[in-house]
PDB file of N, CA and C in Angstrom:
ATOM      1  N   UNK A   1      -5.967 -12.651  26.379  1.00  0.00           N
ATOM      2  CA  UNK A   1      -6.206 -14.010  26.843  1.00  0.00           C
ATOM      3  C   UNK A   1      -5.003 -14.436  27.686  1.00  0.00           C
ATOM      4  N   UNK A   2      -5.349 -14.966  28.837  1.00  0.00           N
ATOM      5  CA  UNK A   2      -4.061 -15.402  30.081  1.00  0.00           C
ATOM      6  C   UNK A   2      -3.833 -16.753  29.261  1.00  0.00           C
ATOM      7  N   UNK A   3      -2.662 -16.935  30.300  1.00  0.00           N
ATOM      8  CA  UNK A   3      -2.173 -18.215  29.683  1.00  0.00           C
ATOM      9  C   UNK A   3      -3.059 -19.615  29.854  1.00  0.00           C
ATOM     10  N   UNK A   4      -3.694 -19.704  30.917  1.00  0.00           N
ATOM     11  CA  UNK A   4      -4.539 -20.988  31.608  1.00  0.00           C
ATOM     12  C   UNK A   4      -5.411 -20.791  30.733  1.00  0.00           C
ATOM     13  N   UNK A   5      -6.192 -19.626  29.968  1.00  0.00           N
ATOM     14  CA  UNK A   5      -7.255 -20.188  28.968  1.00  0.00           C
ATOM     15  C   UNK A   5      -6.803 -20.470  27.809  1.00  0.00           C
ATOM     16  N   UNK A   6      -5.765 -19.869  27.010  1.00  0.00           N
ATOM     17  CA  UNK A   6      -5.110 -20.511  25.797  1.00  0.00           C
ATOM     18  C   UNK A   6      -4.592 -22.270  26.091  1.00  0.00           C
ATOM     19  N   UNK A   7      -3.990 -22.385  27.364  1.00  0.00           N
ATOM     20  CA  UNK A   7      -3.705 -23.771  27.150  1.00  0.00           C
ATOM     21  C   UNK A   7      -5.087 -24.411  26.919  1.00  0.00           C
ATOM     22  N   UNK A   8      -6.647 -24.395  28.030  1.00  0.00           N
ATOM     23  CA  UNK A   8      -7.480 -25.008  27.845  1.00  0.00           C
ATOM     24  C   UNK A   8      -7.967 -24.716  26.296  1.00  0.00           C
ATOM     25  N   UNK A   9      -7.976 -23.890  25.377  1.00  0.00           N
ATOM     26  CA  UNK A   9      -8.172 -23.544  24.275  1.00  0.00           C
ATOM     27  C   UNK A   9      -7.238 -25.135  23.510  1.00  0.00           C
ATOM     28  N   UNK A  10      -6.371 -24.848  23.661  1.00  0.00           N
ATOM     29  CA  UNK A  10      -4.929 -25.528  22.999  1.00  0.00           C
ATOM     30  C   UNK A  10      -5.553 -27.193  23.508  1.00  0.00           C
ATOM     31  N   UNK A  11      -6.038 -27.576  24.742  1.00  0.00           N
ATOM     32  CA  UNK A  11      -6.624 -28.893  24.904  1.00  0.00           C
ATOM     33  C   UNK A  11      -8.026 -29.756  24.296  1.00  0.00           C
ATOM     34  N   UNK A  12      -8.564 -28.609  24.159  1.00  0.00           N
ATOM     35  CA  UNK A  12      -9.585 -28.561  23.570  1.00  0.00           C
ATOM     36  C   UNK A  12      -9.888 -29.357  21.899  1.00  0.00           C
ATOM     37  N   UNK A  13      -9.215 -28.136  21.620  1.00  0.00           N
ATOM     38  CA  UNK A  13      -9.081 -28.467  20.059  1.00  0.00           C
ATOM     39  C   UNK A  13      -8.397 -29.746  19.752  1.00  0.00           C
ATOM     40  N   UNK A  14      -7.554 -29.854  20.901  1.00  0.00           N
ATOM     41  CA  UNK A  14      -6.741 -31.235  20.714  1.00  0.00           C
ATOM     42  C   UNK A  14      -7.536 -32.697  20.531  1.00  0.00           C
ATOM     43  N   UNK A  15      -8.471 -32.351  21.838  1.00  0.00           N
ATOM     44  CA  UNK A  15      -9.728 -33.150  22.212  1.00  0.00           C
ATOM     45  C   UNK A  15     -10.532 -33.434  20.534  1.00  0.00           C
ATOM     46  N   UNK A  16     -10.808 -32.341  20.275  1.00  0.00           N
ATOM     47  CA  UNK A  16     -12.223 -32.989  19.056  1.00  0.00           C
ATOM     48  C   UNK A  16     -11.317 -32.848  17.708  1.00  0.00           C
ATOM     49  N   UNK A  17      -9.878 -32.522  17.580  1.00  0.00           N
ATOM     50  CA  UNK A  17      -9.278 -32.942  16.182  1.00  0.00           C
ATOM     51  C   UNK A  17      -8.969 -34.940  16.647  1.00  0.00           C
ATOM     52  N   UNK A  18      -8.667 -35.613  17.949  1.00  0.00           N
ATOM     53  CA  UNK A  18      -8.356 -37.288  17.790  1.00  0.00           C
ATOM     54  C   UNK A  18      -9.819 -37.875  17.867  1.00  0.00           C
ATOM     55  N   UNK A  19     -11.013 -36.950  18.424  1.00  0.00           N
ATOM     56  CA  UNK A  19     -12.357 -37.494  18.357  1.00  0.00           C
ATOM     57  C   UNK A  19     -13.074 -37.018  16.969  1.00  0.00           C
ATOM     58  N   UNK A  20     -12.321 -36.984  16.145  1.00  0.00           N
ATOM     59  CA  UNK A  20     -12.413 -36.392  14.588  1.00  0.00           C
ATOM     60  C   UNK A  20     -12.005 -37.618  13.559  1.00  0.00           C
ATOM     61  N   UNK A  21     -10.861 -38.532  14.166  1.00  0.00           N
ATOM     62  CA  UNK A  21     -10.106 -39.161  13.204  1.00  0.00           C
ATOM     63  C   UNK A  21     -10.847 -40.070  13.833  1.00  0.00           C
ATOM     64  N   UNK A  22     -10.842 -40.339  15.098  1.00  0.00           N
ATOM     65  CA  UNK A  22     -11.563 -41.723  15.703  1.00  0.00           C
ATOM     66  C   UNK A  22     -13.018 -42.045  15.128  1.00  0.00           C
ATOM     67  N   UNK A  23     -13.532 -40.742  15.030  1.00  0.00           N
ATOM     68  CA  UNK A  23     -14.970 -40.821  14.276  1.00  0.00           C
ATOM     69  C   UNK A  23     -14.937 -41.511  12.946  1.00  0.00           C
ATOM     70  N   UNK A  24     -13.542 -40.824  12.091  1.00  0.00           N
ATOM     71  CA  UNK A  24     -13.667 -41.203  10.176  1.00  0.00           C
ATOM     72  C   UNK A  24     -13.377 -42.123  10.447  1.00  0.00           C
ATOM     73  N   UNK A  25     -12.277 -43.186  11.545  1.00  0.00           N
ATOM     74  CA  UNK A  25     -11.354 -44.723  11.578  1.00  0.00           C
ATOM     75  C   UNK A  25     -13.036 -45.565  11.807  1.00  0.00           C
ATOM     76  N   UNK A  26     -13.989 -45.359  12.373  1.00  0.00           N
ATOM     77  CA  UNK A  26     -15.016 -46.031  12.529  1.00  0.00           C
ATOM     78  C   UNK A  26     -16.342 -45.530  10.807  1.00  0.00           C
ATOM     79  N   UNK A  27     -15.768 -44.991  10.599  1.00  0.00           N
ATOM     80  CA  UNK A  27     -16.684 -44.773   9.219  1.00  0.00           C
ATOM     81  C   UNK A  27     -16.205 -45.451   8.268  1.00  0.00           C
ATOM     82  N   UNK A  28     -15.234 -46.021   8.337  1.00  0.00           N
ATOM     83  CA  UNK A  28     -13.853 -46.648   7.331  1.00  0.00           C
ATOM     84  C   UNK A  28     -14.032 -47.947   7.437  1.00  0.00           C
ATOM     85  N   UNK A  29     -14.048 -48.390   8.752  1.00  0.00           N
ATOM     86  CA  UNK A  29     -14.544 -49.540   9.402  1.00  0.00           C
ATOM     87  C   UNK A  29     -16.131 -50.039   8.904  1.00  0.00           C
ATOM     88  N   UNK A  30     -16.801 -48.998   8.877  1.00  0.00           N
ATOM     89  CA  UNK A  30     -18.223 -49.401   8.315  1.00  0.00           C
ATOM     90  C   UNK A  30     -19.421 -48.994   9.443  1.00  0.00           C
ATOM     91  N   UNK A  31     -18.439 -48.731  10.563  1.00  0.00           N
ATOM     92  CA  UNK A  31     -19.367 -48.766  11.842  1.00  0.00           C
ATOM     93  C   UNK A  31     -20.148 -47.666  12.087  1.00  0.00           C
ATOM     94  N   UNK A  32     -21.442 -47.691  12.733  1.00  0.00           N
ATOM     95  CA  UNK A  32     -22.372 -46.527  12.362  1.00  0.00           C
ATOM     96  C   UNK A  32     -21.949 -45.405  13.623  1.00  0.00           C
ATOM     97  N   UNK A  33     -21.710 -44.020  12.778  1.00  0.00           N
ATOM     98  CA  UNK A  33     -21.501 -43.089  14.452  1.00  0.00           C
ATOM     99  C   UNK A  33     -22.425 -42.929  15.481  1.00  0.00           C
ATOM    100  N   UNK A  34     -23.992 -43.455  15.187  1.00  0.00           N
ATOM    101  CA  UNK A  34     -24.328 -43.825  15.877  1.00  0.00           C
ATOM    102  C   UNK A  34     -24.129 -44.173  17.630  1.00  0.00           C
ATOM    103  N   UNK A  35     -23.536 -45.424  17.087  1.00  0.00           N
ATOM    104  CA  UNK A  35     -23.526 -46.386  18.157  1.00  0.00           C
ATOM    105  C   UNK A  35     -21.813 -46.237  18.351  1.00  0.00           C
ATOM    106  N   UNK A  36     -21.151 -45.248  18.525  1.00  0.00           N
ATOM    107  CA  UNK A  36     -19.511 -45.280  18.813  1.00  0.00           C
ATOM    108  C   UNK A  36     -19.616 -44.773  20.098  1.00  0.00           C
ATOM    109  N   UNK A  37     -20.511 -45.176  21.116  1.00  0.00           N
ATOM    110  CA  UNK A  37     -20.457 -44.530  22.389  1.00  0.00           C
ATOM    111  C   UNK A  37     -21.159 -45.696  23.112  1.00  0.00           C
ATOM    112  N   UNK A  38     -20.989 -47.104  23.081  1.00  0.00           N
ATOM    113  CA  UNK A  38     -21.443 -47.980  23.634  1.00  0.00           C
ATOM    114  C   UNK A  38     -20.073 -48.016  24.930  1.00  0.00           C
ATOM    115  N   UNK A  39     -20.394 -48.676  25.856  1.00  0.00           N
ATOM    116  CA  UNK A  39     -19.514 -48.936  26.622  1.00  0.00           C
ATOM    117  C   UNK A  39     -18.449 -49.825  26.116  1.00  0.00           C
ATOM    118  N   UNK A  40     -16.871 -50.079  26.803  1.00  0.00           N
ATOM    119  CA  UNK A  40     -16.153 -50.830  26.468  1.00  0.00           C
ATOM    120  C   UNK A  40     -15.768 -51.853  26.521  1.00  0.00           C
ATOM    121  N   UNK A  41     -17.455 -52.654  27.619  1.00  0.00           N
ATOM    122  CA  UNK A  41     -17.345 -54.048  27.784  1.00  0.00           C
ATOM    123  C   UNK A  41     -17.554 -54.715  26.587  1.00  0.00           C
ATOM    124  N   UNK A  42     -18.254 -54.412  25.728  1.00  0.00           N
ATOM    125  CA  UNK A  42     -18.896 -54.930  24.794  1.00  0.00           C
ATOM    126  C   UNK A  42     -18.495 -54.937  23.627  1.00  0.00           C
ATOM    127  N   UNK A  43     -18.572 -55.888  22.526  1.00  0.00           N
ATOM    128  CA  UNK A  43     -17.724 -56.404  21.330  1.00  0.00           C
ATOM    129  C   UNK A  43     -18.833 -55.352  20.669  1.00  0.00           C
ATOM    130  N   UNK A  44     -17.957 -54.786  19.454  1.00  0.00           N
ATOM    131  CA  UNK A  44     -18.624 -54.494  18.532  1.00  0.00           C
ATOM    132  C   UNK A  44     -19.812 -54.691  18.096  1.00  0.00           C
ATOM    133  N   UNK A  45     -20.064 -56.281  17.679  1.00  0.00           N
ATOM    134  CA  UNK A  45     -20.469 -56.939  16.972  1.00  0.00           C
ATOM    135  C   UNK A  45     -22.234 -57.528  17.962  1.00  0.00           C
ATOM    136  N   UNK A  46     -21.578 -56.854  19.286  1.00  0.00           N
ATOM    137  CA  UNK A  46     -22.871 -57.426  20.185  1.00  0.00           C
ATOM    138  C   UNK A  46     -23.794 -56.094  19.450  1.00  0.00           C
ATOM    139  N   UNK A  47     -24.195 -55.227  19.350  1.00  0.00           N
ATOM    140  CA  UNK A  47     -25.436 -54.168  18.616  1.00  0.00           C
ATOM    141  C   UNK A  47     -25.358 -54.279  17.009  1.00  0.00           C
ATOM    142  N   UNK A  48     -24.604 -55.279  16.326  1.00  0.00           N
ATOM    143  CA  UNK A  48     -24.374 -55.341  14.724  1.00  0.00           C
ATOM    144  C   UNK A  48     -25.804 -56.390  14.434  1.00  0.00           C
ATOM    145  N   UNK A  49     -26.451 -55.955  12.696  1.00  0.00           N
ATOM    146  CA  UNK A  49     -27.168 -57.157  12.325  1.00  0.00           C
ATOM    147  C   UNK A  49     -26.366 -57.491  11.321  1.00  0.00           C
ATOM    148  N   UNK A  50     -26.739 -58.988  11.542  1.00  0.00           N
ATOM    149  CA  UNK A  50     -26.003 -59.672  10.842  1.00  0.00           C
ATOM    150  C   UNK A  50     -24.886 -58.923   9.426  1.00  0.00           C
ATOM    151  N   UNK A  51     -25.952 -58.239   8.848  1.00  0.00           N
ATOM    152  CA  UNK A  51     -25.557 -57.668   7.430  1.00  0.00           C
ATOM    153  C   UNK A  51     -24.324 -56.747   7.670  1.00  0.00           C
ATOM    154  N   UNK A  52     -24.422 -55.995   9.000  1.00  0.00           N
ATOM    155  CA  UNK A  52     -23.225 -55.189   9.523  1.00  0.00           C
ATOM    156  C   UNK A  52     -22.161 -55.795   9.850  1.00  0.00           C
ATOM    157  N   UNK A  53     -22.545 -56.930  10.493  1.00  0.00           N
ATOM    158  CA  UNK A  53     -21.630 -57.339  10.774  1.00  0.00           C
ATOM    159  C   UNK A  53     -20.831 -58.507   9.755  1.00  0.00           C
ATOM    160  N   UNK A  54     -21.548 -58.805   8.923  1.00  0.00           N
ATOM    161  CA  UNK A  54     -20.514 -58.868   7.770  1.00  0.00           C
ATOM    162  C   UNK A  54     -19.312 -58.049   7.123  1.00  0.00           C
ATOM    163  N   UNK A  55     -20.536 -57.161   6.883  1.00  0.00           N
ATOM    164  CA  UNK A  55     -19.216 -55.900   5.944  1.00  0.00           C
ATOM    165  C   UNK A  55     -18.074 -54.993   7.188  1.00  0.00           C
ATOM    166  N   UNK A  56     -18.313 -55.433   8.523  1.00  0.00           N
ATOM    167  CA  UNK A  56     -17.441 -55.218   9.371  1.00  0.00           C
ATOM    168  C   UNK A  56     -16.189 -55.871   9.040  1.00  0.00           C
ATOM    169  N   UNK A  57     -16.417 -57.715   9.076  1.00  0.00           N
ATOM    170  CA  UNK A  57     -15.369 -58.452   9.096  1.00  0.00           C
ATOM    171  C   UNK A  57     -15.015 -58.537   7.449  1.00  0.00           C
ATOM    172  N   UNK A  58     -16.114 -57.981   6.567  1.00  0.00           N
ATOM    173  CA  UNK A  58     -14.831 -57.631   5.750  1.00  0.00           C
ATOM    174  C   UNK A  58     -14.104 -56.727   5.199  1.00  0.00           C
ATOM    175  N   UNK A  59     -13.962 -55.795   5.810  1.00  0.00           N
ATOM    176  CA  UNK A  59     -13.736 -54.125   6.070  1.00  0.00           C
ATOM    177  C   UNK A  59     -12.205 -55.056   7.098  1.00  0.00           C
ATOM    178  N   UNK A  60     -12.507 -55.503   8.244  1.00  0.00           N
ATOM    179  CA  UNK A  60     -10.926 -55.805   8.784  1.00  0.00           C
ATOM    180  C   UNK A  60     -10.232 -56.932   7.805  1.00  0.00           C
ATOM    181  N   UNK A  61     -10.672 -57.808   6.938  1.00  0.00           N
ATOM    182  CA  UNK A  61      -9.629 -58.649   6.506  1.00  0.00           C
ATOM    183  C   UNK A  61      -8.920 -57.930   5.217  1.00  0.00           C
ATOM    184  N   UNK A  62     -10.128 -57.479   4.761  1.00  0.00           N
ATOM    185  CA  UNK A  62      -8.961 -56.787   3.021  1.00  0.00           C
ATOM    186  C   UNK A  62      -8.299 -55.627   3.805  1.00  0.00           C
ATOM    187  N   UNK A  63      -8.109 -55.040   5.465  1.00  0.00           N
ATOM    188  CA  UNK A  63      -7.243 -54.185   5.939  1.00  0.00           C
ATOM    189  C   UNK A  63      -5.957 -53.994   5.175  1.00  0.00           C
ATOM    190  N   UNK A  64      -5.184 -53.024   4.840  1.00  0.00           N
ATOM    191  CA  UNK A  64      -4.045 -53.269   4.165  1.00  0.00           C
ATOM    192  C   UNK A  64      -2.542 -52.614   5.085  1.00  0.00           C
ATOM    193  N   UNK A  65      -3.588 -51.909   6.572  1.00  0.00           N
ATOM    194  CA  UNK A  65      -2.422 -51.334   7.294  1.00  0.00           C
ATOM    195  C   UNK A  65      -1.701 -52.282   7.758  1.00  0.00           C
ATOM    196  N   UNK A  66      -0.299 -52.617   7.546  1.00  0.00           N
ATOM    197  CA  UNK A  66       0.590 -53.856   8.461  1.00  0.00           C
ATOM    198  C   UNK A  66       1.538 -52.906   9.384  1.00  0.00           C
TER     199      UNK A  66
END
């Protein structure tokens, strides 16, 4: 293996181990993986029903990361 495909190898993996954590940080959140590919104009909360979007906002207030 040359070097230009180990680095793309080496980017790669890089790629779907932070689209790995970003996935569980939205499962944690409550949010469905679903819908984690909406565009970035849009609030969360615009594709939530109501009921989601409850246990959203309270999934961020008992947050305990400071």
């Amino acid at each position: 293996m040359d070097d230009k495909n180990l680095i793309w190898l080496i980017a790669g993996c890089v790629l779907v181990y932070f689209g790995y954590k970003w996935l569980k940080k939205r499962q944690e959140l409550g949010l469905p993986i679903e819908r984690a590919f909406v565009p970035p104009t849009f609030q969360y909360t615009d594709f939530m029903t109501p009921a989601e979007e409850a246990i959203y906002a309270a999934k961020l207030t008992e947050s305990t990361d400071y």
